[in-house]
Protein backbone atom coordinates (compact mmCIF):
# COMPACT_ATOMS: atom_id res chain seq x y z
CA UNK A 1 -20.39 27.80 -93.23
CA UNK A 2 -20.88 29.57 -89.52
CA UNK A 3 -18.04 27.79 -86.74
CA UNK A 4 -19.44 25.43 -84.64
CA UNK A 5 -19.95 27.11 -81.29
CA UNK A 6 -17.59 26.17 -78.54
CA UNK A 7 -18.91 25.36 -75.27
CA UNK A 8 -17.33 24.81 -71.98
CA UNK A 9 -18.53 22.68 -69.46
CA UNK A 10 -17.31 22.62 -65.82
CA UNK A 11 -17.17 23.13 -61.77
CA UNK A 12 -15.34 24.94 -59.70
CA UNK A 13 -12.91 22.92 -57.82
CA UNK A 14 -11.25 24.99 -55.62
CA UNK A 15 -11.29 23.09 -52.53
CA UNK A 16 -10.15 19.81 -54.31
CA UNK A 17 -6.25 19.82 -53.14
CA UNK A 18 -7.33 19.41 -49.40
CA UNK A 19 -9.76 16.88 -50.27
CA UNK A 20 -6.97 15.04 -51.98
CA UNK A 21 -4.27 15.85 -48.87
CA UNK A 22 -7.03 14.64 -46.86
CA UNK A 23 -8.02 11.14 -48.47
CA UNK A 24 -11.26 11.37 -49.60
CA UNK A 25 -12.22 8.16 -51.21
CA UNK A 26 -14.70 9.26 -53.95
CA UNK A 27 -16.56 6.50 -55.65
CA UNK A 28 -17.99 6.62 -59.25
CA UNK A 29 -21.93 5.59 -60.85
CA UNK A 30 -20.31 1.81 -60.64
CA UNK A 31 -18.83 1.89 -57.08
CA UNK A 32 -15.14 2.02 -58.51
CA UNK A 33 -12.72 4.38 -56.57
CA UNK A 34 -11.82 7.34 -58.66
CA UNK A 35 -7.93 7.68 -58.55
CA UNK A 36 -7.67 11.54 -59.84
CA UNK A 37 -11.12 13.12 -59.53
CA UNK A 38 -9.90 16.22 -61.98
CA UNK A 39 -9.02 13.57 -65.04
CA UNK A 40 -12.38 11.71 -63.99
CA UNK A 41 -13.98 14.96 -64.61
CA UNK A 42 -13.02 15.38 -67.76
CA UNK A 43 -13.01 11.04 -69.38
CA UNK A 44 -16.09 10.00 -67.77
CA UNK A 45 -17.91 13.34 -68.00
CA UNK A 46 -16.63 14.86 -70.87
CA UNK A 47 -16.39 18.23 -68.62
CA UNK A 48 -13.31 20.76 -70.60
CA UNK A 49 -13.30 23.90 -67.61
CA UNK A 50 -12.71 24.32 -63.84
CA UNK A 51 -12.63 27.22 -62.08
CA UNK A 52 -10.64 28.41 -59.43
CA UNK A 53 -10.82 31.38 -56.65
CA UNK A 54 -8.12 33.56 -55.43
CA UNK A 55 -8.14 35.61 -51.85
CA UNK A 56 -4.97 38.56 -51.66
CA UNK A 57 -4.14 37.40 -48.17
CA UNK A 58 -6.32 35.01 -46.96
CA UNK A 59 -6.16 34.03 -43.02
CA UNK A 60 -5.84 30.14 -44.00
CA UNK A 61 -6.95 28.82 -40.29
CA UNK A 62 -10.14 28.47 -41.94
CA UNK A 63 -9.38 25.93 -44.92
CA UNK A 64 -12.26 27.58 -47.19
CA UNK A 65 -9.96 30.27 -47.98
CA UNK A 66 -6.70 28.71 -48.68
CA UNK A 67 -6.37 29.78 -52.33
CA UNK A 68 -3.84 32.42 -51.76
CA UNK A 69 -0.79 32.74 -54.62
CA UNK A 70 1.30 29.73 -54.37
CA UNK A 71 -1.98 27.20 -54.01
CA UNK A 72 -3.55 29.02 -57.32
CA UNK A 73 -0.61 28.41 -59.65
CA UNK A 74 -0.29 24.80 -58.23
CA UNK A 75 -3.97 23.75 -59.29
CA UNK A 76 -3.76 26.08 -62.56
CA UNK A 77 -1.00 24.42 -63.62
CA UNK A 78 -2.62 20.74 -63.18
CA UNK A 79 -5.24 22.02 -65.18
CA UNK A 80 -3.39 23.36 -67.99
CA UNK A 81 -1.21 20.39 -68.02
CA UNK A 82 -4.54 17.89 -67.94
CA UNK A 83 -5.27 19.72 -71.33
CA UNK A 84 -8.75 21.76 -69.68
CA UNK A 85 -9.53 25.21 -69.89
CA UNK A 86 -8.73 26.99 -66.59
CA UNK A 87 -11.28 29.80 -65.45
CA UNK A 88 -9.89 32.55 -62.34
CA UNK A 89 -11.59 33.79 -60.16
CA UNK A 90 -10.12 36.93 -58.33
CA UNK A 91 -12.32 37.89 -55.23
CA UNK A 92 -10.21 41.13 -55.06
CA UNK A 93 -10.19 40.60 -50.87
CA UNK A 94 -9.37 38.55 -48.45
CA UNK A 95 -12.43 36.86 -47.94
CA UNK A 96 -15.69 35.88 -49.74
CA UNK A 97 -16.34 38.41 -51.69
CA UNK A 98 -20.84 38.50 -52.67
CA UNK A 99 -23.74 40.75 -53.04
CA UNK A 100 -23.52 41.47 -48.96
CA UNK A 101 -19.92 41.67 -48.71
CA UNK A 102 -17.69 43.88 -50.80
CA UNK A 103 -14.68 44.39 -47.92
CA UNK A 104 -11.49 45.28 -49.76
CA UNK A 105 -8.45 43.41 -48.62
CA UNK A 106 -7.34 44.54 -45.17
CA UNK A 107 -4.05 45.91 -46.64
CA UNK A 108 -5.86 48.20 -48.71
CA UNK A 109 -8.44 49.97 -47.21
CA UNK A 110 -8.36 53.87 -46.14
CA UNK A 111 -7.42 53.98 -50.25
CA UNK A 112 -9.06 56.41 -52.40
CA UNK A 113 -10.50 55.94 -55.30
CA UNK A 114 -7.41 56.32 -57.53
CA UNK A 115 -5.16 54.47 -55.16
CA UNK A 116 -7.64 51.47 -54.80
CA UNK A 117 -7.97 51.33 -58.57
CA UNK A 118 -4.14 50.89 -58.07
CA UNK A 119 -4.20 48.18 -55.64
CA UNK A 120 -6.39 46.39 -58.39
CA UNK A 121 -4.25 46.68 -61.19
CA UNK A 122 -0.91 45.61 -59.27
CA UNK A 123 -2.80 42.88 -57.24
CA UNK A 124 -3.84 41.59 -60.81
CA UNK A 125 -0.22 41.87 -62.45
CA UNK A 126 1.66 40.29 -59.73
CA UNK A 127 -1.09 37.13 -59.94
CA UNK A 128 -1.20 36.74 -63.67
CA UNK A 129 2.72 37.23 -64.05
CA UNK A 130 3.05 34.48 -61.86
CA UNK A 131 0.73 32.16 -63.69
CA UNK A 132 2.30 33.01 -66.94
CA UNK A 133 5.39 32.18 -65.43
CA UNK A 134 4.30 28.83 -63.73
CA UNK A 135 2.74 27.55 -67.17
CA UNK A 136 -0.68 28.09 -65.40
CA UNK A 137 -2.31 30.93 -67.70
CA UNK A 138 -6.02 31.30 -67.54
CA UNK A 139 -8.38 30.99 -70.41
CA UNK A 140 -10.92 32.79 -68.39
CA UNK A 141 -10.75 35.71 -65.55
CA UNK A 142 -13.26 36.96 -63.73
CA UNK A 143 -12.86 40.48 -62.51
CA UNK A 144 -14.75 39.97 -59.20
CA UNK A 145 -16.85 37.93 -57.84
CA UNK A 146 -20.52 38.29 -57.57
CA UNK A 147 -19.55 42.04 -57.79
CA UNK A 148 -23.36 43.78 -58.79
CA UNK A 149 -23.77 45.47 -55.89
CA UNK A 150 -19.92 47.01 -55.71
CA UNK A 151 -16.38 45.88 -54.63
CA UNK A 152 -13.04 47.04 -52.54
CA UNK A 153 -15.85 48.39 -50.32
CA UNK A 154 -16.96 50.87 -53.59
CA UNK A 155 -20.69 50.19 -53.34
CA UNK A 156 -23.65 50.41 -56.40
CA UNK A 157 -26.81 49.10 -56.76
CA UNK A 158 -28.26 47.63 -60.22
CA UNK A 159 -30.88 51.02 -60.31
CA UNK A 160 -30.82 54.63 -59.37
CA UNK A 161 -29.71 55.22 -55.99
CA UNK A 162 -28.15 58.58 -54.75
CA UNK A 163 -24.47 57.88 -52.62
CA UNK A 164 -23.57 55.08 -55.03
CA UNK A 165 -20.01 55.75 -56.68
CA UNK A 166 -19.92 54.74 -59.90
CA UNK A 167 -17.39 56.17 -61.31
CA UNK A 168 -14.92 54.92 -58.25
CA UNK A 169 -16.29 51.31 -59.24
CA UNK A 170 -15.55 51.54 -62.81
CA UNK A 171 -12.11 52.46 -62.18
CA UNK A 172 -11.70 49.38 -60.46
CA UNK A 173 -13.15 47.20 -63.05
CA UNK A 174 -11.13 49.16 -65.84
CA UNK A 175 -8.05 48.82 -63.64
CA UNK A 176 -8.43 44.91 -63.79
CA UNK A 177 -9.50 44.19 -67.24
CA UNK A 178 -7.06 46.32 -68.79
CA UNK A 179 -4.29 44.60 -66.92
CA UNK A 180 -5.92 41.05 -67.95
CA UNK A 181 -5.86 42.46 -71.66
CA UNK A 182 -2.21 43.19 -71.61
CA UNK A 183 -0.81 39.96 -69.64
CA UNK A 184 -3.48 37.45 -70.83
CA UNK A 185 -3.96 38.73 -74.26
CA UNK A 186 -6.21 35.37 -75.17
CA UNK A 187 -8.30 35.18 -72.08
CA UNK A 188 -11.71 35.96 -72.15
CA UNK A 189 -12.64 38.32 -69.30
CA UNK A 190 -16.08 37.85 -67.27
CA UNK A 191 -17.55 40.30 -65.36
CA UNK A 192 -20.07 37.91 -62.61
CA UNK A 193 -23.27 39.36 -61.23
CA UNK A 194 -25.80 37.40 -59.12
CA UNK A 195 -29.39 38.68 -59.90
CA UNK A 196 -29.62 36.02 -63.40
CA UNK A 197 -33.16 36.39 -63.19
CA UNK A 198 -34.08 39.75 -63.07
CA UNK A 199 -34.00 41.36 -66.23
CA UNK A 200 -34.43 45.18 -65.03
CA UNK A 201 -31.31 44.94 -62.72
CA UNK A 202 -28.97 43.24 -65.78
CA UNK A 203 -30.11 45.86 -68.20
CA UNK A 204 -29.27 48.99 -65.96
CA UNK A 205 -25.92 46.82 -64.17
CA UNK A 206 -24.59 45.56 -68.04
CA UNK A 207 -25.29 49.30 -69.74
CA UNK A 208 -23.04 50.79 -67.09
CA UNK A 209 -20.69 48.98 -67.45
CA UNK A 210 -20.51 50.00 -71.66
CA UNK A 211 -21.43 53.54 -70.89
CA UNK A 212 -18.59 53.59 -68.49
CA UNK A 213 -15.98 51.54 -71.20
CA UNK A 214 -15.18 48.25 -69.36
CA UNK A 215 -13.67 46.30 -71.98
CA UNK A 216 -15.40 42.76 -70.91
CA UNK A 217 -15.63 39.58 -73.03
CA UNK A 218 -18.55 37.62 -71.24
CA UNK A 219 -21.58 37.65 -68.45
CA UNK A 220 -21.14 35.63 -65.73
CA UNK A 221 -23.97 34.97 -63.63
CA UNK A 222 -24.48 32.67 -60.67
CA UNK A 223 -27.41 30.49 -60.55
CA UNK A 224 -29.10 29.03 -57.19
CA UNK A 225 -32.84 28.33 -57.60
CA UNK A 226 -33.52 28.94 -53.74
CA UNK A 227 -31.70 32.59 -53.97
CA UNK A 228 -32.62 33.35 -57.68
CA UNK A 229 -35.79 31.57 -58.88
CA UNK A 230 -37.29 28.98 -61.49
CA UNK A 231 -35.35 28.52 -64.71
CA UNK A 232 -38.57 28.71 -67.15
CA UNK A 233 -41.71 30.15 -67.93
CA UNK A 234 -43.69 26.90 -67.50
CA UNK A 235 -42.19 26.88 -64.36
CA UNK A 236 -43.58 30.07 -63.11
CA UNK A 237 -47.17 29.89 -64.84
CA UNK A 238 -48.88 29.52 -61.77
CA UNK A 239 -46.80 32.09 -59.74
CA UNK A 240 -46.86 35.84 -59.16
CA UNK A 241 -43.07 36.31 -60.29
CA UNK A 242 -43.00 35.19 -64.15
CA UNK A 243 -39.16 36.63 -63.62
CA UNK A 244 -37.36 33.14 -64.86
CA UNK A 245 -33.26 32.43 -66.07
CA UNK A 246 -34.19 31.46 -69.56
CA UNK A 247 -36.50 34.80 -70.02
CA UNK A 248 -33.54 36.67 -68.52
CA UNK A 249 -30.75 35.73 -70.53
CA UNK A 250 -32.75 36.15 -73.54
CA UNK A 251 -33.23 39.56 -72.84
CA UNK A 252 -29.73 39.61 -72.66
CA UNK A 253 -29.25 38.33 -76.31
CA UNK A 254 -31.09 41.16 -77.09
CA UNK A 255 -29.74 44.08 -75.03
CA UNK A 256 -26.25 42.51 -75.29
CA UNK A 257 -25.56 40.77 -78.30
CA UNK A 258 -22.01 41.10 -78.22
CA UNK A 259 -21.47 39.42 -74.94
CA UNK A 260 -21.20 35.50 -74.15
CA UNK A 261 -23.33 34.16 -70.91
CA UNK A 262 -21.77 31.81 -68.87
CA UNK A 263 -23.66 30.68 -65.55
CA UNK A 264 -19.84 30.46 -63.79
CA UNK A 265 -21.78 29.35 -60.51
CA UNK A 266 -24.44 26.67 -59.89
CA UNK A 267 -25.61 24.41 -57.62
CA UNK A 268 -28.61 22.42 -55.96
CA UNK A 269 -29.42 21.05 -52.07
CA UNK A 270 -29.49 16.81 -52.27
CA UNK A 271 -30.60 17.23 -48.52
CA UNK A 272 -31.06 19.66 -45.99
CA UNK A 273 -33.23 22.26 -47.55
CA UNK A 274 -31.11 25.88 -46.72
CA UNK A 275 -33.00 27.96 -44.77
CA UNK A 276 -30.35 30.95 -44.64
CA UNK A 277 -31.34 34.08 -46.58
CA UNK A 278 -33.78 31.72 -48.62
CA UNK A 279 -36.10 33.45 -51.52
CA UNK A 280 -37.78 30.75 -53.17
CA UNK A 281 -38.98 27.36 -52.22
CA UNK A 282 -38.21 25.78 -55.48
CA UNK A 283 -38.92 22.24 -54.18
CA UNK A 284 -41.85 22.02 -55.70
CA UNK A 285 -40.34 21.54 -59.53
CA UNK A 286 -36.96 20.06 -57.70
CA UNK A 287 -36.91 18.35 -54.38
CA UNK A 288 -34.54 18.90 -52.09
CA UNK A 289 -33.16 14.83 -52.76
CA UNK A 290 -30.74 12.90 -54.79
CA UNK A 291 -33.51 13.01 -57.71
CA UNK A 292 -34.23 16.67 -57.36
CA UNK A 293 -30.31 17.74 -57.38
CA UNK A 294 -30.49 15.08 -60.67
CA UNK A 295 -33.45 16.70 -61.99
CA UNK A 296 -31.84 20.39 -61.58
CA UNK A 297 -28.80 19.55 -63.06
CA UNK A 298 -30.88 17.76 -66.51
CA UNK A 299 -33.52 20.85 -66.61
CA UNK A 300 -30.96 23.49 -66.42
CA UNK A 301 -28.79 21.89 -69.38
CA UNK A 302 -31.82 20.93 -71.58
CA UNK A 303 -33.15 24.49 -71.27
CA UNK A 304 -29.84 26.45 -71.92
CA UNK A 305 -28.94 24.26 -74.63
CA UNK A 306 -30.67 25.99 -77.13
CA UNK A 307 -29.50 29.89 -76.30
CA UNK A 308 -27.29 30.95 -78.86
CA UNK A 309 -25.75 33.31 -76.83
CA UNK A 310 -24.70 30.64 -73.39
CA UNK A 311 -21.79 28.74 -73.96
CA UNK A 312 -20.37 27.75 -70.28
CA UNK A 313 -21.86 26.33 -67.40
CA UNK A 314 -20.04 26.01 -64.12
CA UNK A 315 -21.30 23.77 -61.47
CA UNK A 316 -20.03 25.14 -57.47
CA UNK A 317 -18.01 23.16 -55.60
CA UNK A 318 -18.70 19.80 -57.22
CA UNK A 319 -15.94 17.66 -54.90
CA UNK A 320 -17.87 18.85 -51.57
CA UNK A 321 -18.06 15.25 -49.76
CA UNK A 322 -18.55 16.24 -45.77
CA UNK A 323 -15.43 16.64 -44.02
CA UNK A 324 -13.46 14.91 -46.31
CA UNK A 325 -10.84 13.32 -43.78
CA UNK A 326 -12.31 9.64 -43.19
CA UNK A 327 -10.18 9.70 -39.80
CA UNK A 328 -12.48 12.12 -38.58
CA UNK A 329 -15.59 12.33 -41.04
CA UNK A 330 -18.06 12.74 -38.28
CA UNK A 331 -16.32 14.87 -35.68
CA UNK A 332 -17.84 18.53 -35.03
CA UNK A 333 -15.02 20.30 -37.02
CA UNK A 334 -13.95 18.77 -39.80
CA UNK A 335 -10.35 18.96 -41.75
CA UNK A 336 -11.43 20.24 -44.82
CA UNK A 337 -15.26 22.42 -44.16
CA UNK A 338 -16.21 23.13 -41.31
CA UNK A 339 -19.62 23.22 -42.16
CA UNK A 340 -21.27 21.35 -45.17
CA UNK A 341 -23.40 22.97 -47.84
CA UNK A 342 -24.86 19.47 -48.55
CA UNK A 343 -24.78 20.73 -52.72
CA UNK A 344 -21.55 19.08 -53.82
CA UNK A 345 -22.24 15.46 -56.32
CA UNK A 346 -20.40 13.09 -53.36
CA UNK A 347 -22.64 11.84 -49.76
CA UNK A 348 -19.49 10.90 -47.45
CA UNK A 349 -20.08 7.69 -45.39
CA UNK A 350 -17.86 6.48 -43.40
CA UNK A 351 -14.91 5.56 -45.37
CA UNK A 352 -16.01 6.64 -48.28
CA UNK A 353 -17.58 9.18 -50.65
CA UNK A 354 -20.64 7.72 -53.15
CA UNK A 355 -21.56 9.39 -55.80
CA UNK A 356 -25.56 11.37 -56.13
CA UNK A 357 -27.25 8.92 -58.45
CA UNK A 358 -31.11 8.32 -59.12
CA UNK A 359 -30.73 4.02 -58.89
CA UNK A 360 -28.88 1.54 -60.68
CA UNK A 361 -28.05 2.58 -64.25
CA UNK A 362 -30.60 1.17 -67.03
CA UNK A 363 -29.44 -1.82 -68.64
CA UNK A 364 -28.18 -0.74 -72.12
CA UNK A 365 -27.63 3.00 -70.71
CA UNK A 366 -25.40 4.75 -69.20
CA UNK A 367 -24.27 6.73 -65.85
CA UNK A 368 -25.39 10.01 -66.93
CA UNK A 369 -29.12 8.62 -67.18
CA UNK A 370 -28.83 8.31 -62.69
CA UNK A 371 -25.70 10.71 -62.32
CA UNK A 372 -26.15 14.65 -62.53
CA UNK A 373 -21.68 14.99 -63.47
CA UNK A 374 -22.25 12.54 -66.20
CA UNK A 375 -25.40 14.14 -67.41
CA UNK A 376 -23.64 18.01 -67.97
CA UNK A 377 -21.26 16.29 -70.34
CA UNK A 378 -24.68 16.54 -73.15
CA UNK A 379 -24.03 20.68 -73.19
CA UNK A 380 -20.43 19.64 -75.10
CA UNK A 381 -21.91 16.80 -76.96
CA UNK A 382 -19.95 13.98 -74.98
CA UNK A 383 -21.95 10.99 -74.82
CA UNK A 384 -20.76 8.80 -71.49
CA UNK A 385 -19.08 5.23 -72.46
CA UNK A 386 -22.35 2.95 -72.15
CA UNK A 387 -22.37 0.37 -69.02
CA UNK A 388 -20.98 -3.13 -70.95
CA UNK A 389 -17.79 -0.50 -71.70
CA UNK A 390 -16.57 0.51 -68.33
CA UNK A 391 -18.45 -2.40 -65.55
CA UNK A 392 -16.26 -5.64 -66.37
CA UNK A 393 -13.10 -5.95 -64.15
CA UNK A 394 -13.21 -2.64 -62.78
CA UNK A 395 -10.67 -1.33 -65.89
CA UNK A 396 -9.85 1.93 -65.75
CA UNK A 397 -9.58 4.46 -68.69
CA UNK A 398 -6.73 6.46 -69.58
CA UNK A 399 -6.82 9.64 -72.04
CA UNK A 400 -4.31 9.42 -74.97
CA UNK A 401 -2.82 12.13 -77.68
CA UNK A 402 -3.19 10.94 -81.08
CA UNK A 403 -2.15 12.96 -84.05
CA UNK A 404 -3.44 16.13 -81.88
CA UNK A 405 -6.75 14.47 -80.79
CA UNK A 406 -7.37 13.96 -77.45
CA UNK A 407 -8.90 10.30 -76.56
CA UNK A 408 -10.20 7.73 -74.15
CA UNK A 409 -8.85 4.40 -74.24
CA UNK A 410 -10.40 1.75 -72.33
CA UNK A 411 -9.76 -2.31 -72.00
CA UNK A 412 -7.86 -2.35 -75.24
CA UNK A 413 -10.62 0.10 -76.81
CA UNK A 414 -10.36 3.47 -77.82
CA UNK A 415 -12.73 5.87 -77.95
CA UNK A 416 -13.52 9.31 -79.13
CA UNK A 417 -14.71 12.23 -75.93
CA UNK A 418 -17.89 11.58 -77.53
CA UNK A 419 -17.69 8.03 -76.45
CA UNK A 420 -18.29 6.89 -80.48
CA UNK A 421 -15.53 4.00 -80.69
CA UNK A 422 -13.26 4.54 -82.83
């Protein structure tokens, strides 16, 4: 009889300490204040994996790049502890690290190729000795971020192109991997691109990397309709592009049957449609609303669902709620962001942060029928407690150990993470 497959469900939460030094009141689908939003995550959601960055020396007067060393092991260690899988993910700089920006840390560059592919290796050691150490080892490690188009200032391109250096930017991704492999024996090691839907550009990016022998466990890809395009072919019928993510990660079955598929980054506009660097106005399958961020969130787990070969989704930056200081949630320059993405599941008012939702849940449903958070629990197979279970009294739930299985128990009632009572 073939294992059930195990699937991981998750955001990343990277930002959520300040949000938390700062006071943010979040709210749930029923209006009750959520007193850890990381445990809420994971009872009311059923969600098992969060994800956190890491910056080499980050210049932390901007608050977006705080996660140097010390703040890493902190959260990684609350999420080991809270029983959750914890996914890292090294940038390799000290600053956002994407398709346009592959800047090696400032302490590093002038490096050759060998000596960079040093830098790599060490930088990696010294982080994941100190996790082991602090009871904060990762489950998952990504080896970059968004790193398709090169890293440590080593630049490729997903085709032919004459100047790229290949064989420097292998070195770098050997140099990592290798080191994860030794300290992290269990981990599974992602390698994250950010073209999902172009199946040309994985094929030629993904057969490098095994013609080149990076010894990688899973592919990572970050999903944003307005950058990358429609998830399906019914979705792209009617347009010139058929490119879709569910065409491109078959072809990845197929060319790649080895590998896993996680999407380790998602995310979808509830207001303010972006209009930086913008490729496709997706709004007409999703509006740019509470019930188009809803509707993304539903279509993108029904449709993965059934790929054999994509067991994680990763939802970016789910705790984004403004400002997050109520003290000051509507001044020009805010304690936590100093700019809002307007993508995270929380609209900040003053006072307080409500949760996206649709309307008021269906009698005899539950919140993930309005909620998107709730809803991602279905790619695990949690079912959300129905509404008579969690409205009376406000009573909160608390997760219990019993003989080695993990429950909710709630009013006197305990339940399976399914939600089936028990």
């Amino acid at each position: 009889m073939q294992a059930e497959q195990k699937r991981y469900i998750g955001g990343d939460i990277s930002m959520l300490p300040l949000y938390e030094q700062h006071n943010s009141p979040y709210k749930d689908a029923y209006g009750k204040t959520i007193s850890d939003l990381l445990t809420w995550f994971m009872t009311d959601c059923g969600w098992n994996t969060f994800r956190v960055r890491i910056f080499v020396n980050p210049d932390k007067t901007d608050p977006s790049l705080s996660q140097d060393l010390e703040y890493v092991k902190a959260l990684g260690k609350r999420i080991k502890e809270s029983g959750a899988y914890f996914m890292l993910d090294f940038h390799y700089s000290d600053t956002w690290v994407d398709a346009t920006h592959i800047q090696a840390p400032v302490a590093w560059q002038g490096s050759d190729d060998a000596a960079m592919a040093q830098h790599v290796g060490e930088h990696t050691s010294e982080v994941l000795r100190a996790l082991n150490a602090a009871g904060a080892t990762p489950d998952f490690v990504q080896v970059g971020n968004e790193i398709m188009y090169g890293l440590c200032g080593i630049q490729v391109h997903p085709y032919e192109k004459s100047g790229d250096n290949w064989s420097g930017y292998l070195g770098l991704l050997k140099a990592g991997c290798d080191t994860v492999r030794q300290l992290c024996p269990k981990a599974q090691i992602i390698i994250h691109t950010d073209r999902p839907g172009n199946t040309a550009y994985n094929q030629f990016y993904y057969q490098k990397l095994i013609d080149g022998g990076v010894d990688y466990d899973i592919i990572g890809l970050s999903y944003y309709p307005f950058w990358h395009g429609y998830l399906t072919e019914e979705q792209v019928a009617n347009k010139s592009n058929k490119e879709n993510l569910v065409k491109s990660i078959n072809a990845l079955a197929t060319n790649f049957p080895t590998k896993r598929v996680h999407i380790v980054e998602c995310a979808y506009n509830f207001q303010y449609w972006p209009t930086s660097g913008v490729n496709y106005n997706t709004q007409d399958v999703w509006a740019c609303s509470k019930q188009g961020q809803y509707q993304f969130v539903k279509d993108l787990v029904d449709a993965l669902l059934p790929l054999s070969n994509v067991d994680g989704i990763n939802y970016w930056f789910p705790e984004e709620a403004g400002n997050g200081d109520d003290t000051d949630w509507n001044t020009s320059k805010g304690t936590v962001l100093w700019t809002w993405q307007n993508r995270g599941f929380w609209n900040p008012e003053k006072n307080t942060h409500n949760i996206n939702r649709t309307g008021q849940i269906p009698s005899g449903q539950t919140a993930a029928d309005v909620c998107a958070p709730y809803y991602m629990g279905r790619f695990v197979g949690f079912a959300p407690l129905g509404i008579d279970d969690v409205q009376s009294d406000n009573v909160p739930c608390t997760k219990v150990l019993r003989d080695g299985q993990l429950l909710i128990e709630r009013n006197g009632k305990v339940y399976a993470m399914d939600g089936k009572r028990l």
